[in-house]
Protein backbone atom coordinates (compact mmCIF):
# COMPACT_ATOMS: atom_id res chain seq x y z
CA UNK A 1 90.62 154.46 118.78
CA UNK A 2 92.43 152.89 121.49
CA UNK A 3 93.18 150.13 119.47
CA UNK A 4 94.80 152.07 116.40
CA UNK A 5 96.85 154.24 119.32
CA UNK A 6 97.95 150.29 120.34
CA UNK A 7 98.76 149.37 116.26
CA UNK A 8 100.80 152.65 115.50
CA UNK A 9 102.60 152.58 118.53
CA UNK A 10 103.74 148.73 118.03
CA UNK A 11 104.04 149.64 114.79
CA UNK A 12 106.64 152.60 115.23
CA UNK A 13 108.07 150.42 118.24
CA UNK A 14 109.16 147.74 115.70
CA UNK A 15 110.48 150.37 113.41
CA UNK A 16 112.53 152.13 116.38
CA UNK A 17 113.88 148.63 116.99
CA UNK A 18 114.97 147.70 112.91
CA UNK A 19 116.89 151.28 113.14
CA UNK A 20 118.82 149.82 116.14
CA UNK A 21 119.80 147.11 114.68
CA UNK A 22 123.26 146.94 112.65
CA UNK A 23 123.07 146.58 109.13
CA UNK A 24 124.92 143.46 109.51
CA UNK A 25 121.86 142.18 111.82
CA UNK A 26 119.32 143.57 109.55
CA UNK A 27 120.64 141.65 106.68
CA UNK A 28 120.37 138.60 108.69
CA UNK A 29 117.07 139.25 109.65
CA UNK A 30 115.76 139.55 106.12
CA UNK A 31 117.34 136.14 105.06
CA UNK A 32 115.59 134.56 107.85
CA UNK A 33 112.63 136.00 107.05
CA UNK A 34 113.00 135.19 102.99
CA UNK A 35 113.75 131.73 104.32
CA UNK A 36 110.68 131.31 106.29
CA UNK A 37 108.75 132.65 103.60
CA UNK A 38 110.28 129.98 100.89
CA UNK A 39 109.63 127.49 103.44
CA UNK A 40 106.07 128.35 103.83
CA UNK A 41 105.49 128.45 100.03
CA UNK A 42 106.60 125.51 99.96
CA UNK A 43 104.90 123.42 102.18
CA UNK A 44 101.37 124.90 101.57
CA UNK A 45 101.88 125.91 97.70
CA UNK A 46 103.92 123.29 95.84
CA UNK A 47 104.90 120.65 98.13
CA UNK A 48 101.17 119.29 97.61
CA UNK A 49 100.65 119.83 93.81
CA UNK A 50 104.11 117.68 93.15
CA UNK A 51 102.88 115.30 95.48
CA UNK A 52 99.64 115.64 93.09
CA UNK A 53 101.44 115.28 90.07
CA UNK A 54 103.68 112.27 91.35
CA UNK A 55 100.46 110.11 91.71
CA UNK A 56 98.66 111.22 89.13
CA UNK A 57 99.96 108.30 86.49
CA UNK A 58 98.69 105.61 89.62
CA UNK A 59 95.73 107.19 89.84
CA UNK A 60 94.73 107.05 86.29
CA UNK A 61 95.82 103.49 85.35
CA UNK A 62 93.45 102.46 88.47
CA UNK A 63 90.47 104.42 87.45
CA UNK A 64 90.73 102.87 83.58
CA UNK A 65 91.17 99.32 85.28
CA UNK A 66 87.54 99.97 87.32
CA UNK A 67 86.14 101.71 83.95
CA UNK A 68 87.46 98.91 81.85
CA UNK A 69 85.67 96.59 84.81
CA UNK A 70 82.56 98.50 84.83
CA UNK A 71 82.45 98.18 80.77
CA UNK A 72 82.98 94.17 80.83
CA UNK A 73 80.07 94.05 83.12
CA UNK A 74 78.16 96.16 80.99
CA UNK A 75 78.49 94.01 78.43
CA UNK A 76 77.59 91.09 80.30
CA UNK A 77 74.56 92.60 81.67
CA UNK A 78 73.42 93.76 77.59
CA UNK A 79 74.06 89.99 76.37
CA UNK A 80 71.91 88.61 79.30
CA UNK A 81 69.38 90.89 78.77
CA UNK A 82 69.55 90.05 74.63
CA UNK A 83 69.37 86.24 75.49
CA UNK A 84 65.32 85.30 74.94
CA UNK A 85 63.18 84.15 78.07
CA UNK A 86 63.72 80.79 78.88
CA UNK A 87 60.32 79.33 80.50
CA UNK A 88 60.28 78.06 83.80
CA UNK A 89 59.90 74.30 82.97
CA UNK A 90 63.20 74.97 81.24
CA UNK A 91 64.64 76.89 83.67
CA UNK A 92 63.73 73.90 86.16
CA UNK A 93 65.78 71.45 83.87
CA UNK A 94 68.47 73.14 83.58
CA UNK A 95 68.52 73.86 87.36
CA UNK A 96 68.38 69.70 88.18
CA UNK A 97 70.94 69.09 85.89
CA UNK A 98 73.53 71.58 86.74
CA UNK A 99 72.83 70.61 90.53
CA UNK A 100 73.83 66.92 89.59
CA UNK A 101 76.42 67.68 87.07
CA UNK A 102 78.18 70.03 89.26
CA UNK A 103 77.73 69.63 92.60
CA UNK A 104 76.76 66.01 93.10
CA UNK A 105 75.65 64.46 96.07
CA UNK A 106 76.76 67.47 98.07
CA UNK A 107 73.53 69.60 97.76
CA UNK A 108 69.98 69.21 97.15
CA UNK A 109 67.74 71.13 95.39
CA UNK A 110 63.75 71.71 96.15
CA UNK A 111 61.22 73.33 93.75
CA UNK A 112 58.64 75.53 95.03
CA UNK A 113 56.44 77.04 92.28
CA UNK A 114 58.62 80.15 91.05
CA UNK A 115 61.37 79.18 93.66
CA UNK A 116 64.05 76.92 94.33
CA UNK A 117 66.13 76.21 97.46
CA UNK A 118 69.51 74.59 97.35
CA UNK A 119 71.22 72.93 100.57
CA UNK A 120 74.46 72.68 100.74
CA UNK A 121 76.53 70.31 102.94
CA UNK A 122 80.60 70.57 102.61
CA UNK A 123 80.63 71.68 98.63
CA UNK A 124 83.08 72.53 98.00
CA UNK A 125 83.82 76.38 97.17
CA UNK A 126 85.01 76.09 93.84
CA UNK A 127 82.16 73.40 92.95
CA UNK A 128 79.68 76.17 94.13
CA UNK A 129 81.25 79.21 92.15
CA UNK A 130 81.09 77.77 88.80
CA UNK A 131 77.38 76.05 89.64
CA UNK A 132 76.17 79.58 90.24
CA UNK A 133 77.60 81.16 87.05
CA UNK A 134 76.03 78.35 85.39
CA UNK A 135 72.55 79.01 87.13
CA UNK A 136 72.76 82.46 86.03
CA UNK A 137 73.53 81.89 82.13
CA UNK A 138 71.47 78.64 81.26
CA UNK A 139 68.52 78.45 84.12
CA UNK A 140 68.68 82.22 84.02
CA UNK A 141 68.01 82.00 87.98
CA UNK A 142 68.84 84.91 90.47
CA UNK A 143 69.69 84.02 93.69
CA UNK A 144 67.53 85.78 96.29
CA UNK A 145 69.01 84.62 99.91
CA UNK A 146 72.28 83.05 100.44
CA UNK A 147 72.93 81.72 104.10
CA UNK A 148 76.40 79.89 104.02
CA UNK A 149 79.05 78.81 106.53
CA UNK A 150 82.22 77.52 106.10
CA UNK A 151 81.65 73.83 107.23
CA UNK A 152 84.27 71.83 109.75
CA UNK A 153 86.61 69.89 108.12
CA UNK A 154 86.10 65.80 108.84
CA UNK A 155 88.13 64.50 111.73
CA UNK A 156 90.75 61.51 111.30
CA UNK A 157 90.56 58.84 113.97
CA UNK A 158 93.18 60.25 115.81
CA UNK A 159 90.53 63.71 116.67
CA UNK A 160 92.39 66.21 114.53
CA UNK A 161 91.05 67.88 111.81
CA UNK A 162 91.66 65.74 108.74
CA UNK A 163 92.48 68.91 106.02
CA UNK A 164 94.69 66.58 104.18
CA UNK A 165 91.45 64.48 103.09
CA UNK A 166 89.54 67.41 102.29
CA UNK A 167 91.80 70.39 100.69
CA UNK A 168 90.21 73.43 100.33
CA UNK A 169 86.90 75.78 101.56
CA UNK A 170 83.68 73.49 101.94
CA UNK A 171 80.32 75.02 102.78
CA UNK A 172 77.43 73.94 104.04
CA UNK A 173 74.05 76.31 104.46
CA UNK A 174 70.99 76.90 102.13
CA UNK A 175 70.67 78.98 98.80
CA UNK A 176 67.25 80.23 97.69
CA UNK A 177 66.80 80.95 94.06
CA UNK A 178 64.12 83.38 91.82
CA UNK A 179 63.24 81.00 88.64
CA UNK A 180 61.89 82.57 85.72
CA UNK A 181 58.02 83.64 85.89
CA UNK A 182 55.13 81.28 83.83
């Protein structure tokens, strides 16, 4: 109760003190008020659903570039899967000779029965990208560990690095390989 007493007499304390005022004062009063409350609307009404609306257009064309992404690799993933089972003694071939063909003298490759490791010294990066898209269409090889570092460029006589004589990202490290079962 002593808390209503409190209310009601604030409340008819406030009222005593709007009658004081002049009507001049009063008026004044409600425009600041009408402005505060404009100011609040806008802020926590319609400040944020323009601010919505204004990146809404951004927002879309992104999400239907990563849907038209997620399609393309969709449709990679249904042609691999209609492509028939290659054997492993194919899979093997075509594994030896994309290693020579592409990458050279750079890496070697060693069978072990449903397995293959690669090792890499200074490939280059490119070299290695389009091996293992090859790998993954024609030997129809996953790989199943990858441990790579970027390798140190060859040094001239003088001690520097030579990047000149070798342009661009080598690697050197090891790349294991799943071949297709028996």
């Amino acid at each position: 109760m002593n808390r209503r007493m409190t209310s009601s007499s604030s409340a008819s304390a406030l009222q005593a003190r709007w009658q004081a005022l002049a009507p001049r004062e009063q008026s004044l009063v409600l425009v600041a008020g009408t402005l505060v409350a404009l100011a609040l609307l806008w802020w926590l009404a319609l400040a944020p659903a323009l601010q919505t609306l204004r990146s809404a257009p951004a927002r879309h064309a992104s999400l239907d570039a990563q849907l038209q992404h997620m399609q393309a690799l969709q449709a990679e993933a249904l042609q691999l899967q209609a492509q028939p089972r290659a054997n492993a003694d194919e899979a093997q071939r075509a594994l030896q000779a994309s290693v020579t063909g592409t990458l050279g003298s750079s890496a070697r490759l060693t069978l072990q029965g449903d397995r293959a490791t690669l090792t890499l010294k200074g490939t280059p990066a490119d070299a290695l990208s389009r091996w293992l898209a090859q790998v993954r269409g024609n030997a129809r090889a996953a790989p199943q560990d990858m441990r790579l570092v970027r390798s140190q460029p060859p040094e001239s006589r003088s001690g520097t690095p030579a990047s000149a004589a070798a342009p661009g990202v080598r690697w050197d490290g090891s790349i294991v390989l799943a071949l297709p079962p028996r």
